[in-house]
ModelCIF file with pLDDT and N, C-alpha, C, O atoms, coordinates in Angstrom:
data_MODEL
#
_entry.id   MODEL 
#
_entity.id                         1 
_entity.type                       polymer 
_entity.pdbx_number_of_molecules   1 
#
_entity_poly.entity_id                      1 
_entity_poly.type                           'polypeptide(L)' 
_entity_poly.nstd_linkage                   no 
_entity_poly.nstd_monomer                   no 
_entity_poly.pdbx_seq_one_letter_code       
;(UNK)(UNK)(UNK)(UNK)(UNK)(UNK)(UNK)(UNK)(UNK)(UNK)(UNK)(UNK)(UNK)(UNK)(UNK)(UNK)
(UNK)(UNK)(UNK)(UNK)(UNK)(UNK)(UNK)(UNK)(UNK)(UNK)(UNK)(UNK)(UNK)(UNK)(UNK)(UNK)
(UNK)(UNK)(UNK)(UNK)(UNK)(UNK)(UNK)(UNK)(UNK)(UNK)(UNK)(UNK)(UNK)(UNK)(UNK)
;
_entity_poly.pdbx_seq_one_letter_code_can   XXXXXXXXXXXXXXXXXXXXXXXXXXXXXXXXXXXXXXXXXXXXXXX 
_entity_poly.pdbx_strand_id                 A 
#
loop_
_entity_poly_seq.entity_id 
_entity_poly_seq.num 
_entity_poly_seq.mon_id 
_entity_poly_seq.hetero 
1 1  UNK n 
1 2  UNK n 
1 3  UNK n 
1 4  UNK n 
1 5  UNK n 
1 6  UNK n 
1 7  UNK n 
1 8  UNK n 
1 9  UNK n 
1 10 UNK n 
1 11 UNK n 
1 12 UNK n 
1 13 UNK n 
1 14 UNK n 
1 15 UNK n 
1 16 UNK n 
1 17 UNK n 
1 18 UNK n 
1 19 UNK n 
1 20 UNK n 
1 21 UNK n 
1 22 UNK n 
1 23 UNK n 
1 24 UNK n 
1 25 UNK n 
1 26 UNK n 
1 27 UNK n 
1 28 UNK n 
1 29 UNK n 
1 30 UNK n 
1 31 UNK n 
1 32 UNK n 
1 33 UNK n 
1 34 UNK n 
1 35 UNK n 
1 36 UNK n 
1 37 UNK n 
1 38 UNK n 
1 39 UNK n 
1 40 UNK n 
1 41 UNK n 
1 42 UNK n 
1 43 UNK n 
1 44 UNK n 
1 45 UNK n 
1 46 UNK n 
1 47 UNK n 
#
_struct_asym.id          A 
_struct_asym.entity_id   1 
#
loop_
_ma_qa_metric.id 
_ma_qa_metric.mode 
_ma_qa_metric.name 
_ma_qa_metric.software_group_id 
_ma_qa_metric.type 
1 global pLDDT . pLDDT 
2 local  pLDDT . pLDDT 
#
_ma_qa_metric_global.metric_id      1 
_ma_qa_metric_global.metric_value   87.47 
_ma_qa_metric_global.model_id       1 
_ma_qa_metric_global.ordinal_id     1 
#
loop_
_ma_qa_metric_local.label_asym_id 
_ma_qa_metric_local.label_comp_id 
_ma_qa_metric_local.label_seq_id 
_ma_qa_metric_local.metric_id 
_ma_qa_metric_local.metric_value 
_ma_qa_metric_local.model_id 
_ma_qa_metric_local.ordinal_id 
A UNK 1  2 90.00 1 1  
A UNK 2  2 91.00 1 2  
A UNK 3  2 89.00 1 3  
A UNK 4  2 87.00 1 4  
A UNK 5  2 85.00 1 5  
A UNK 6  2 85.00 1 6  
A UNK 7  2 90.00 1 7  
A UNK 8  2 91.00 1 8  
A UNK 9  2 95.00 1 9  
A UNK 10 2 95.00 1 10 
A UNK 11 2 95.00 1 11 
A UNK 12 2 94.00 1 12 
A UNK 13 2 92.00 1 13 
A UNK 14 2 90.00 1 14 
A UNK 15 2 85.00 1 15 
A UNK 16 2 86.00 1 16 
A UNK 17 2 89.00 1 17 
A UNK 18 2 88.00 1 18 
A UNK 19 2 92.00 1 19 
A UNK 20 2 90.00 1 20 
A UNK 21 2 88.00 1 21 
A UNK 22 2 92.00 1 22 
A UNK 23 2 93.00 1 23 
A UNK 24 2 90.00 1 24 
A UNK 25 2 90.00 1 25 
A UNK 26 2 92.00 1 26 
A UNK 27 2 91.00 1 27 
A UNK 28 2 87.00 1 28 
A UNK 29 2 86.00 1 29 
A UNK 30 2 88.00 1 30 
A UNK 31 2 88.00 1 31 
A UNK 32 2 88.00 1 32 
A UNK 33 2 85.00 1 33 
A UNK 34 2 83.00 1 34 
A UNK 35 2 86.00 1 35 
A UNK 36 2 89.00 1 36 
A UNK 37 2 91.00 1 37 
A UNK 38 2 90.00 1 38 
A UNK 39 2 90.00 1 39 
A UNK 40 2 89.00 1 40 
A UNK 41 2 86.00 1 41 
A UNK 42 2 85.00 1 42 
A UNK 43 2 79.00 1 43 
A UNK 44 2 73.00 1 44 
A UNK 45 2 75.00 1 45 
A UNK 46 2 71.00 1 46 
A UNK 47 2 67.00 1 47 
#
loop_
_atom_site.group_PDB 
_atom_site.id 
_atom_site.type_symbol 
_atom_site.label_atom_id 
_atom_site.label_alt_id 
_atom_site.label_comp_id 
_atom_site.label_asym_id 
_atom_site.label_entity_id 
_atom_site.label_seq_id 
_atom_site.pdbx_PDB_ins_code 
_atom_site.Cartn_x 
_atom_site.Cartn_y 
_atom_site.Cartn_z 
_atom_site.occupancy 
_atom_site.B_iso_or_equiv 
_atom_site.pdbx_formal_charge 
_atom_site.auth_seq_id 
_atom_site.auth_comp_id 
_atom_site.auth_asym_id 
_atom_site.auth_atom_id 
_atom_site.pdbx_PDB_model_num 
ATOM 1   N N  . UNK A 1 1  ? 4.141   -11.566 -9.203  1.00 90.00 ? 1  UNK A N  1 
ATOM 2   C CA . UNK A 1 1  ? 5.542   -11.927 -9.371  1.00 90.00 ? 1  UNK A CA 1 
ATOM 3   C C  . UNK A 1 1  ? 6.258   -11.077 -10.412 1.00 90.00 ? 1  UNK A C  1 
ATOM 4   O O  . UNK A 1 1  ? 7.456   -10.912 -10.184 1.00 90.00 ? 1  UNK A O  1 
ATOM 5   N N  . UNK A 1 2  ? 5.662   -10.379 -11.749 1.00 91.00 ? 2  UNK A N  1 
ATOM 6   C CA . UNK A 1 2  ? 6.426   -9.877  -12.776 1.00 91.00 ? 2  UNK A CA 1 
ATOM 7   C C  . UNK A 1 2  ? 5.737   -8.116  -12.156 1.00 91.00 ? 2  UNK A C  1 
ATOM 8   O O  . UNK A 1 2  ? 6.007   -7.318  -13.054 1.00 91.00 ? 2  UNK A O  1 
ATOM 9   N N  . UNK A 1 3  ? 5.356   -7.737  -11.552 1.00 89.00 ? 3  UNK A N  1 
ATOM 10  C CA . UNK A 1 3  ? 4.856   -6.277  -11.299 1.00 89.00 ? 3  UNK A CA 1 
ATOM 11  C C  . UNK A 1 3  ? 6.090   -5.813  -11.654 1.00 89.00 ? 3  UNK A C  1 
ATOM 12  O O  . UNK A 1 3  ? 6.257   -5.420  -12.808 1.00 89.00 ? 3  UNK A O  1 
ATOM 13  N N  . UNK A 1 4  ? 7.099   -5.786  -10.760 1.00 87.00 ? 4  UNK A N  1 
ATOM 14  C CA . UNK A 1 4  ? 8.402   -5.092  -10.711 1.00 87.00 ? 4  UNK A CA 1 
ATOM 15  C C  . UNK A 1 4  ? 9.537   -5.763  -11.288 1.00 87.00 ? 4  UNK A C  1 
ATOM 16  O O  . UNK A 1 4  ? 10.661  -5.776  -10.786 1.00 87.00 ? 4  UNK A O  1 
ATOM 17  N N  . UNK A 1 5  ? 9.194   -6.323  -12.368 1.00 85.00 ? 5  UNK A N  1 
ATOM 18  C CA . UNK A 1 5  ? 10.197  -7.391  -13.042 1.00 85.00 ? 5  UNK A CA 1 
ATOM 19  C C  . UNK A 1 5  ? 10.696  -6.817  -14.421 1.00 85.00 ? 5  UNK A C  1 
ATOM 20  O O  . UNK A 1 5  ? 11.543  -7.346  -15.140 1.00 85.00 ? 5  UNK A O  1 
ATOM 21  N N  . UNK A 1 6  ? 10.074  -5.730  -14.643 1.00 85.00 ? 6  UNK A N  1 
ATOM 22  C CA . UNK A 1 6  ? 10.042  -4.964  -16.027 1.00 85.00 ? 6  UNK A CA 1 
ATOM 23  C C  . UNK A 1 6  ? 9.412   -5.983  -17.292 1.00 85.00 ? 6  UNK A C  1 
ATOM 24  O O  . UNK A 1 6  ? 9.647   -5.982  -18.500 1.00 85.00 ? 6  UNK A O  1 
ATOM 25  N N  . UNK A 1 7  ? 8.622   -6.738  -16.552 1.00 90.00 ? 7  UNK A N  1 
ATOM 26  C CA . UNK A 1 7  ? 7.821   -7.526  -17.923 1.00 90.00 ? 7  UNK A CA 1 
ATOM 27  C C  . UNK A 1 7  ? 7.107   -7.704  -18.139 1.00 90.00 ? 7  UNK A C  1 
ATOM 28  O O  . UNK A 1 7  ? 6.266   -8.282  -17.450 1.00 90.00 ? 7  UNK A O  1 
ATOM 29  N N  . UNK A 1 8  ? 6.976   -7.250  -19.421 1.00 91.00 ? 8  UNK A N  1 
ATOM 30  C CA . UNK A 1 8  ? 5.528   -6.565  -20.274 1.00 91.00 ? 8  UNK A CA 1 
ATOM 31  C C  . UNK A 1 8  ? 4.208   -7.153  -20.076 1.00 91.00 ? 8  UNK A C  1 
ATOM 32  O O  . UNK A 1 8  ? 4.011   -8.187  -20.714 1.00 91.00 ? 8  UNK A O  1 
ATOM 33  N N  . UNK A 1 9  ? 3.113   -6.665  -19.222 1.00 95.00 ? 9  UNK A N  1 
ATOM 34  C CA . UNK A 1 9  ? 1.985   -7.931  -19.108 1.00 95.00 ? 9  UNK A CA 1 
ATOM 35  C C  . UNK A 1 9  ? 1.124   -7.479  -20.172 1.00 95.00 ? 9  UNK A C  1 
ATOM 36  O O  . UNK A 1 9  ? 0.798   -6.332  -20.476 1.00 95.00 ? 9  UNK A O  1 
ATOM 37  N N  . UNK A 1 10 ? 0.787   -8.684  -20.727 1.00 95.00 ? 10 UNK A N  1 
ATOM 38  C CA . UNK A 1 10 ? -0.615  -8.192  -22.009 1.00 95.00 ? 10 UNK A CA 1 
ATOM 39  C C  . UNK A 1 10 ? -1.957  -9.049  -21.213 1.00 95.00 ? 10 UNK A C  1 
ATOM 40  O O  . UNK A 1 10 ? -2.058  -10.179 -20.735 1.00 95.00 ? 10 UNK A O  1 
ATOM 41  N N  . UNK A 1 11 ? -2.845  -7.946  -21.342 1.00 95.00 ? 11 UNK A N  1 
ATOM 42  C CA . UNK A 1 11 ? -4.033  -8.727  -21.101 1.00 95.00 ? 11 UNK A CA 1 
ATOM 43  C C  . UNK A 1 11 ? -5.650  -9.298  -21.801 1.00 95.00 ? 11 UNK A C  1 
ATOM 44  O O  . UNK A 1 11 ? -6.338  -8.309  -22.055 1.00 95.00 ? 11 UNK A O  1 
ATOM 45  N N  . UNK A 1 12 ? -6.077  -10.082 -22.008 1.00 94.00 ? 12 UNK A N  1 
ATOM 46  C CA . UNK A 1 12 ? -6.629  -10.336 -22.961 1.00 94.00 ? 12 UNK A CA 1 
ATOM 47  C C  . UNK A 1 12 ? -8.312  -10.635 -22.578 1.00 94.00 ? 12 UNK A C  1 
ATOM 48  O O  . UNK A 1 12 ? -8.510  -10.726 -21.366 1.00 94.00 ? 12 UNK A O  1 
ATOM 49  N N  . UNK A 1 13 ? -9.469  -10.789 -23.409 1.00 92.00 ? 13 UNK A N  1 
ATOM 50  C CA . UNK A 1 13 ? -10.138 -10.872 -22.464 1.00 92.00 ? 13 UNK A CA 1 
ATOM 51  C C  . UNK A 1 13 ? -11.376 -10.396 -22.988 1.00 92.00 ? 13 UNK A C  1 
ATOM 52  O O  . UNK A 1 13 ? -11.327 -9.281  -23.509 1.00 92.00 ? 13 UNK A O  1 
ATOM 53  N N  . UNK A 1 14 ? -12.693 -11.100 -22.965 1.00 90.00 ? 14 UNK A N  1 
ATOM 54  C CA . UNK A 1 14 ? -14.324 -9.862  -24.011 1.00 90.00 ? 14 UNK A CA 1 
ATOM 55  C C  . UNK A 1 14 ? -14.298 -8.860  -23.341 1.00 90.00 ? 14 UNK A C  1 
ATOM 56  O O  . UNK A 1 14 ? -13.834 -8.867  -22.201 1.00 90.00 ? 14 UNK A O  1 
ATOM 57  N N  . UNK A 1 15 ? -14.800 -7.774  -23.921 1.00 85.00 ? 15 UNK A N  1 
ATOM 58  C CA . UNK A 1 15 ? -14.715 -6.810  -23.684 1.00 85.00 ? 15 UNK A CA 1 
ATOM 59  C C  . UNK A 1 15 ? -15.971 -6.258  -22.341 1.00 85.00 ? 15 UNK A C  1 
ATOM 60  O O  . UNK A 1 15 ? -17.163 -6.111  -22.613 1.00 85.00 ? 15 UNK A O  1 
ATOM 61  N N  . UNK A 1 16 ? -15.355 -6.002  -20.844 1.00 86.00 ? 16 UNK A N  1 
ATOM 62  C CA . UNK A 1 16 ? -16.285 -5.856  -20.203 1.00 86.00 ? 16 UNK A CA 1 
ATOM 63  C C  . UNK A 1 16 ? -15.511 -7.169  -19.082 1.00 86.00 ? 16 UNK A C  1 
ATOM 64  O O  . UNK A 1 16 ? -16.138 -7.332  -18.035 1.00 86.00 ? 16 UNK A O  1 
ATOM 65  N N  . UNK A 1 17 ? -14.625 -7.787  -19.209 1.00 89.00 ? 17 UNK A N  1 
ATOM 66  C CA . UNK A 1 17 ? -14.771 -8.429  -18.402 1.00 89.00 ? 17 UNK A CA 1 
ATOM 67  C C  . UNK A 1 17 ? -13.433 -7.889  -16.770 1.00 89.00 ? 17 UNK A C  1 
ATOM 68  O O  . UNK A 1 17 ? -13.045 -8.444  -15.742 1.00 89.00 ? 17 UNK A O  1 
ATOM 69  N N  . UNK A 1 18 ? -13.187 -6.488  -17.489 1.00 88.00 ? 18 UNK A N  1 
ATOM 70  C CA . UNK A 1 18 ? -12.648 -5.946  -16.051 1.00 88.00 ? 18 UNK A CA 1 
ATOM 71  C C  . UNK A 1 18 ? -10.817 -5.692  -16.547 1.00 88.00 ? 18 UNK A C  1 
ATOM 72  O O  . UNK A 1 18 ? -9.931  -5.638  -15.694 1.00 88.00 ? 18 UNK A O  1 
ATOM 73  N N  . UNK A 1 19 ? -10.618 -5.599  -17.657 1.00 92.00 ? 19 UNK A N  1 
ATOM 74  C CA . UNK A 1 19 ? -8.792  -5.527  -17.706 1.00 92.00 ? 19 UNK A CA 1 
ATOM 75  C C  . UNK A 1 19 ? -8.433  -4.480  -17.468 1.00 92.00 ? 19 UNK A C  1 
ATOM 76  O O  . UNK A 1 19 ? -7.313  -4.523  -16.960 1.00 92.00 ? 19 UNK A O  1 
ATOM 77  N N  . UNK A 1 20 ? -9.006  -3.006  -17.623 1.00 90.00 ? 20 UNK A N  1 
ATOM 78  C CA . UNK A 1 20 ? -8.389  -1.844  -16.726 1.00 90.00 ? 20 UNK A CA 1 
ATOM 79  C C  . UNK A 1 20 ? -8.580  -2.199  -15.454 1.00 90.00 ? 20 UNK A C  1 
ATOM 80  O O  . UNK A 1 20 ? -7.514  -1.869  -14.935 1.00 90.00 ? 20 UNK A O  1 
ATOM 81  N N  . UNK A 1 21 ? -9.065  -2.531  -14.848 1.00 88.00 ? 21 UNK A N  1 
ATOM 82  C CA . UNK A 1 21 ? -9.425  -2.594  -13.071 1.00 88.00 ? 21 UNK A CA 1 
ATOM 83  C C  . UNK A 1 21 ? -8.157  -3.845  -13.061 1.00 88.00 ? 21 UNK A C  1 
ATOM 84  O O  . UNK A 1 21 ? -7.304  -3.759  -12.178 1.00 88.00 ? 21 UNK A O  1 
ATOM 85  N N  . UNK A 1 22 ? -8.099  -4.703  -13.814 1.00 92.00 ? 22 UNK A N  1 
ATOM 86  C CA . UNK A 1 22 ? -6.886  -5.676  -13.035 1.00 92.00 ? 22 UNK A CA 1 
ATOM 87  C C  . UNK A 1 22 ? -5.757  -5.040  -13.358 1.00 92.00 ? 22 UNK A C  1 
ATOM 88  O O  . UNK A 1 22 ? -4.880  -5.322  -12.540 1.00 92.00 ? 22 UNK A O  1 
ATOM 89  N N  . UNK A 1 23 ? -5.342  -4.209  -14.301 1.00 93.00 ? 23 UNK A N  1 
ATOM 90  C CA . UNK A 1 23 ? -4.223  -2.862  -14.804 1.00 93.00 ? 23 UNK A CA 1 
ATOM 91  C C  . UNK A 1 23 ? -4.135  -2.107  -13.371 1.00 93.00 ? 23 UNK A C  1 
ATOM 92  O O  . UNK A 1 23 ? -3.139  -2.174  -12.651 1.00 93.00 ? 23 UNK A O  1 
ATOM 93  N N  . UNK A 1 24 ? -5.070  -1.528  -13.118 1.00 90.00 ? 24 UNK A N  1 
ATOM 94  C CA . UNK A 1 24 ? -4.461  -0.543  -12.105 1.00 90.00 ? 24 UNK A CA 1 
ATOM 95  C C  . UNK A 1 24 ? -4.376  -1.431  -10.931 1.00 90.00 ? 24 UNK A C  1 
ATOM 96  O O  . UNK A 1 24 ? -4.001  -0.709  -10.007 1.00 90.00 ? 24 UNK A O  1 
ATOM 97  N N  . UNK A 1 25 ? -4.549  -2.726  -10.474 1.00 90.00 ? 25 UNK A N  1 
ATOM 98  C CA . UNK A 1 25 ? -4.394  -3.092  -9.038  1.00 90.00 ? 25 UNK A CA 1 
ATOM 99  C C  . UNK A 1 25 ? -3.053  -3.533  -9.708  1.00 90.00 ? 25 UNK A C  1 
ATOM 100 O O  . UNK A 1 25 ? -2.294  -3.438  -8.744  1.00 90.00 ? 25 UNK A O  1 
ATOM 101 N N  . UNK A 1 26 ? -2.432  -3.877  -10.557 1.00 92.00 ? 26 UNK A N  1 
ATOM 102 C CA . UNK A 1 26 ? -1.416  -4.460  -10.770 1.00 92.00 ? 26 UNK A CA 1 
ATOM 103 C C  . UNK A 1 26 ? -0.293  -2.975  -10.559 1.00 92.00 ? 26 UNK A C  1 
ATOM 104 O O  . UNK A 1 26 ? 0.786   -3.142  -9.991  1.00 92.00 ? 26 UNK A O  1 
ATOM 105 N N  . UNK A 1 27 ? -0.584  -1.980  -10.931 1.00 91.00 ? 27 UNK A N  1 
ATOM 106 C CA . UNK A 1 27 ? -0.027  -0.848  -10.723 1.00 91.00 ? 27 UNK A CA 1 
ATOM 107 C C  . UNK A 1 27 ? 0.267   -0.611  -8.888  1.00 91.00 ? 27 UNK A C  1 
ATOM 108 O O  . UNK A 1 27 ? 1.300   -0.569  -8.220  1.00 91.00 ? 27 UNK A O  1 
ATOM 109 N N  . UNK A 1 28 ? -1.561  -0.465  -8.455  1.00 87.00 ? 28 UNK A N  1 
ATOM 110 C CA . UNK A 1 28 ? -1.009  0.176   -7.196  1.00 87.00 ? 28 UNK A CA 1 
ATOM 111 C C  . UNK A 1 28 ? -0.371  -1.321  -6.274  1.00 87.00 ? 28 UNK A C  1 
ATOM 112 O O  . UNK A 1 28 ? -0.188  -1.218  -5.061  1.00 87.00 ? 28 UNK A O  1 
ATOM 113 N N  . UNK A 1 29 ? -0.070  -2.703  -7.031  1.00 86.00 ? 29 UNK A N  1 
ATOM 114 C CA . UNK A 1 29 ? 0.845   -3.144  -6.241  1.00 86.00 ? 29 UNK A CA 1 
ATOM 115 C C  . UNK A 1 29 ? 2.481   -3.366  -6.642  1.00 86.00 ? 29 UNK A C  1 
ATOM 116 O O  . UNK A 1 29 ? 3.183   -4.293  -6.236  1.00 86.00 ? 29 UNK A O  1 
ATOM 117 N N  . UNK A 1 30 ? 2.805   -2.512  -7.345  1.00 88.00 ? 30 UNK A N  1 
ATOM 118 C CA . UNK A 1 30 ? 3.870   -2.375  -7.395  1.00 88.00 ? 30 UNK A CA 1 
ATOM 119 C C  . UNK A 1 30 ? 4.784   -1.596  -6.758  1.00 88.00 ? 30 UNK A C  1 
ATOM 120 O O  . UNK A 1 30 ? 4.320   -0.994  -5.789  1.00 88.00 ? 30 UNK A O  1 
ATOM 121 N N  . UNK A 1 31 ? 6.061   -1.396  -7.018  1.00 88.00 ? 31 UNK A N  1 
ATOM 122 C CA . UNK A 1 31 ? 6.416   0.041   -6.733  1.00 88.00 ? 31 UNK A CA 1 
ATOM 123 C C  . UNK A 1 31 ? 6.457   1.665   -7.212  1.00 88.00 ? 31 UNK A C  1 
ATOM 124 O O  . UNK A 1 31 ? 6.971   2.728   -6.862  1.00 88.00 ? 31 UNK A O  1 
ATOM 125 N N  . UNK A 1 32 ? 5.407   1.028   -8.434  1.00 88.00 ? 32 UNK A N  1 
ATOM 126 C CA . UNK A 1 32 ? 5.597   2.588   -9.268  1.00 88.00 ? 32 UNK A CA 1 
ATOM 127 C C  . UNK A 1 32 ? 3.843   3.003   -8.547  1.00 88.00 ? 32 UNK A C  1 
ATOM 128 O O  . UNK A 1 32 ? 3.102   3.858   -9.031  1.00 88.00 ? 32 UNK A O  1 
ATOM 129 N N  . UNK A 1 33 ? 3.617   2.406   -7.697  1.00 85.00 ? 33 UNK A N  1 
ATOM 130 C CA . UNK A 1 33 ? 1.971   2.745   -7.316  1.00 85.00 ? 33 UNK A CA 1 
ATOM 131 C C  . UNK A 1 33 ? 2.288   4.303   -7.168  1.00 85.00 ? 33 UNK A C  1 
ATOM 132 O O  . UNK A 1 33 ? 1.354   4.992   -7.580  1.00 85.00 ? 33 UNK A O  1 
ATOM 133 N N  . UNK A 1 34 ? 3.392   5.035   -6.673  1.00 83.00 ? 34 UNK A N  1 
ATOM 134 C CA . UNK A 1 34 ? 3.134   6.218   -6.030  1.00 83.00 ? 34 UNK A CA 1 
ATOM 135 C C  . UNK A 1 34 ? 2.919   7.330   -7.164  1.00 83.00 ? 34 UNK A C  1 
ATOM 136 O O  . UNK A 1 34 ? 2.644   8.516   -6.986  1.00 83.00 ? 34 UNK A O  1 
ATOM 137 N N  . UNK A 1 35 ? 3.066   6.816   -8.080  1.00 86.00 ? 35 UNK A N  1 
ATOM 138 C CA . UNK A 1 35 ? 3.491   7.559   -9.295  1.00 86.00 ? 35 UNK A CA 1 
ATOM 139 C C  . UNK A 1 35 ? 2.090   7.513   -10.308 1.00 86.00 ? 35 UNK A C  1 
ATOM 140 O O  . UNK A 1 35 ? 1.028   7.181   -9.781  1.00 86.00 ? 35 UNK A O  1 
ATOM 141 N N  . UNK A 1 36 ? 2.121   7.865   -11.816 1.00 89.00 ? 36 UNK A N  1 
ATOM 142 C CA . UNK A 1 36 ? 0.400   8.282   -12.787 1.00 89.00 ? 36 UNK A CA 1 
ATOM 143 C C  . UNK A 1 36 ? 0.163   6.592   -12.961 1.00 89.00 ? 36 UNK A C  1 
ATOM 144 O O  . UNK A 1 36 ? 1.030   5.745   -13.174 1.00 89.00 ? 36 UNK A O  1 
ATOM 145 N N  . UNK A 1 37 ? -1.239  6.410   -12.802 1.00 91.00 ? 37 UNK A N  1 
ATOM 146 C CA . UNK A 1 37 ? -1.291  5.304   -13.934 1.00 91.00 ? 37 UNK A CA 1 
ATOM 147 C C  . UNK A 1 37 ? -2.041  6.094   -15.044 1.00 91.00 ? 37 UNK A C  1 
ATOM 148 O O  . UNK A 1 37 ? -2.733  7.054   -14.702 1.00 91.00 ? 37 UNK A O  1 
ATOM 149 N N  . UNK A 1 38 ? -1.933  5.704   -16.515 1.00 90.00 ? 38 UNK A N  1 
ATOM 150 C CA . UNK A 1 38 ? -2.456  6.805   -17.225 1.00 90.00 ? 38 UNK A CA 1 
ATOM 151 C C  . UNK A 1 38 ? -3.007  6.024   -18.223 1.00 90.00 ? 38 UNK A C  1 
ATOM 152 O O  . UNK A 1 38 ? -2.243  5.171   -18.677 1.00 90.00 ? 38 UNK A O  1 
ATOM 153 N N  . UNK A 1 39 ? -3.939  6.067   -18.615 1.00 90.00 ? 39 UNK A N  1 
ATOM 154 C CA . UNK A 1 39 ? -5.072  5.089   -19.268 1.00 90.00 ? 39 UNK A CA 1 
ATOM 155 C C  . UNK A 1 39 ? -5.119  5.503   -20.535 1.00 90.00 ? 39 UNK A C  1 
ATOM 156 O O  . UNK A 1 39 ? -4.858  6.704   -20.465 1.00 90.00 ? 39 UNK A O  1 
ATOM 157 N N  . UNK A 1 40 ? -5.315  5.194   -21.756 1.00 89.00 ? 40 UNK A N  1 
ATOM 158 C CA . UNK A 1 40 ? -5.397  5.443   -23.328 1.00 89.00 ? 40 UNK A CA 1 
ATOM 159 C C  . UNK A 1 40 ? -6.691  4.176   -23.697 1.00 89.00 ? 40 UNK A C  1 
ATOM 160 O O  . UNK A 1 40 ? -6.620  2.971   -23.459 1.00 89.00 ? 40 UNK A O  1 
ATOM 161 N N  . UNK A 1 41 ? -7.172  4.499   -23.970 1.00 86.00 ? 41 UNK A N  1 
ATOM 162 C CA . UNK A 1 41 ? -8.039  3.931   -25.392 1.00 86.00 ? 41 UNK A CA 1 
ATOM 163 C C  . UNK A 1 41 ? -7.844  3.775   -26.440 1.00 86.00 ? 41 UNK A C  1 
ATOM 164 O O  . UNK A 1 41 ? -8.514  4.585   -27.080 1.00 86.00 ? 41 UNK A O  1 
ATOM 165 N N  . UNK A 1 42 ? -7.212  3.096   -27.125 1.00 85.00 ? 42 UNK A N  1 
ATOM 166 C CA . UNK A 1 42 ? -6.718  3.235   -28.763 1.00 85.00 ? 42 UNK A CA 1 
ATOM 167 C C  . UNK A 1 42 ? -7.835  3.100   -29.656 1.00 85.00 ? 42 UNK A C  1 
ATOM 168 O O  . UNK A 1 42 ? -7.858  3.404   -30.849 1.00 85.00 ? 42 UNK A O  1 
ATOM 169 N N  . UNK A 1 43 ? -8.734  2.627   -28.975 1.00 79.00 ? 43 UNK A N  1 
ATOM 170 C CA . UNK A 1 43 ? -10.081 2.178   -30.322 1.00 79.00 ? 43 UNK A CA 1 
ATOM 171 C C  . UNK A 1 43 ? -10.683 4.142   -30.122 1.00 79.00 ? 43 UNK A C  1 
ATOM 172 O O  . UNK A 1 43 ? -10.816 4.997   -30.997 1.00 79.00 ? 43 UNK A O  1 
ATOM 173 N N  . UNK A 1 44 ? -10.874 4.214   -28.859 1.00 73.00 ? 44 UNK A N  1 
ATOM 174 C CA . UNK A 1 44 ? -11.844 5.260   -28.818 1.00 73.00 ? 44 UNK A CA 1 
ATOM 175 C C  . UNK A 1 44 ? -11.315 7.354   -29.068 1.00 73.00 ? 44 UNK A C  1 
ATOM 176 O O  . UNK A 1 44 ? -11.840 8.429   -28.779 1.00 73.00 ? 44 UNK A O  1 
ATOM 177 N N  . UNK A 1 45 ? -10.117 6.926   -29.701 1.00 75.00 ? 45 UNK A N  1 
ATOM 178 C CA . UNK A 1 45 ? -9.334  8.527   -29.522 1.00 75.00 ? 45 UNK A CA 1 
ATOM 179 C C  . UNK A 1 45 ? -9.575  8.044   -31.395 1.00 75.00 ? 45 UNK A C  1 
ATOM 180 O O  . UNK A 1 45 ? -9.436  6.910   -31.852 1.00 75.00 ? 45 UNK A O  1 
ATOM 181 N N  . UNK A 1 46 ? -9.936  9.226   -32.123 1.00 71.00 ? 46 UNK A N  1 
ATOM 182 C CA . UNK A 1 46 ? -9.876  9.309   -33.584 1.00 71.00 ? 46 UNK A CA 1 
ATOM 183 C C  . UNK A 1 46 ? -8.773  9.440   -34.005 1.00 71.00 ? 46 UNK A C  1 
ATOM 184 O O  . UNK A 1 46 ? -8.064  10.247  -33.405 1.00 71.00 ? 46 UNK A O  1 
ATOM 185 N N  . UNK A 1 47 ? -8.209  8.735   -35.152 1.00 67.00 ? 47 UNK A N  1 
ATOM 186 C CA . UNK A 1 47 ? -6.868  8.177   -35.283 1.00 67.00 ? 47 UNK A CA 1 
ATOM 187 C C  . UNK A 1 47 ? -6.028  9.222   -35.750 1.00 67.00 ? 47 UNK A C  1 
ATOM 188 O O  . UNK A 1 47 ? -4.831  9.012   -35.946 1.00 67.00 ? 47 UNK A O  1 
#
């Protein structure tokens, strides 16, 4: 319901239990699917 709503989803969750994989299906069901999804790590890039 909010894919294409412009609102902000946060996802929460132990670690391992799948929140990039529910990120990008939430992507390719939107309308920006045709377009980057582009992934960052903030813990794992040296600050």
């Amino acid at each position: 319901r909010v894919a294409d709503r412009q609102v902000q989803i946060m996802l929460r969750g132990e670690t391992g239990t799948g929140k990039e994989i529910f990120a990008r299906a939430i992507h390719s069901a939107s309308r920006r699917s045709a377009s980057p999804f582009v992934a960052v790590n903030c813990a794992a890039i040296p600050e």
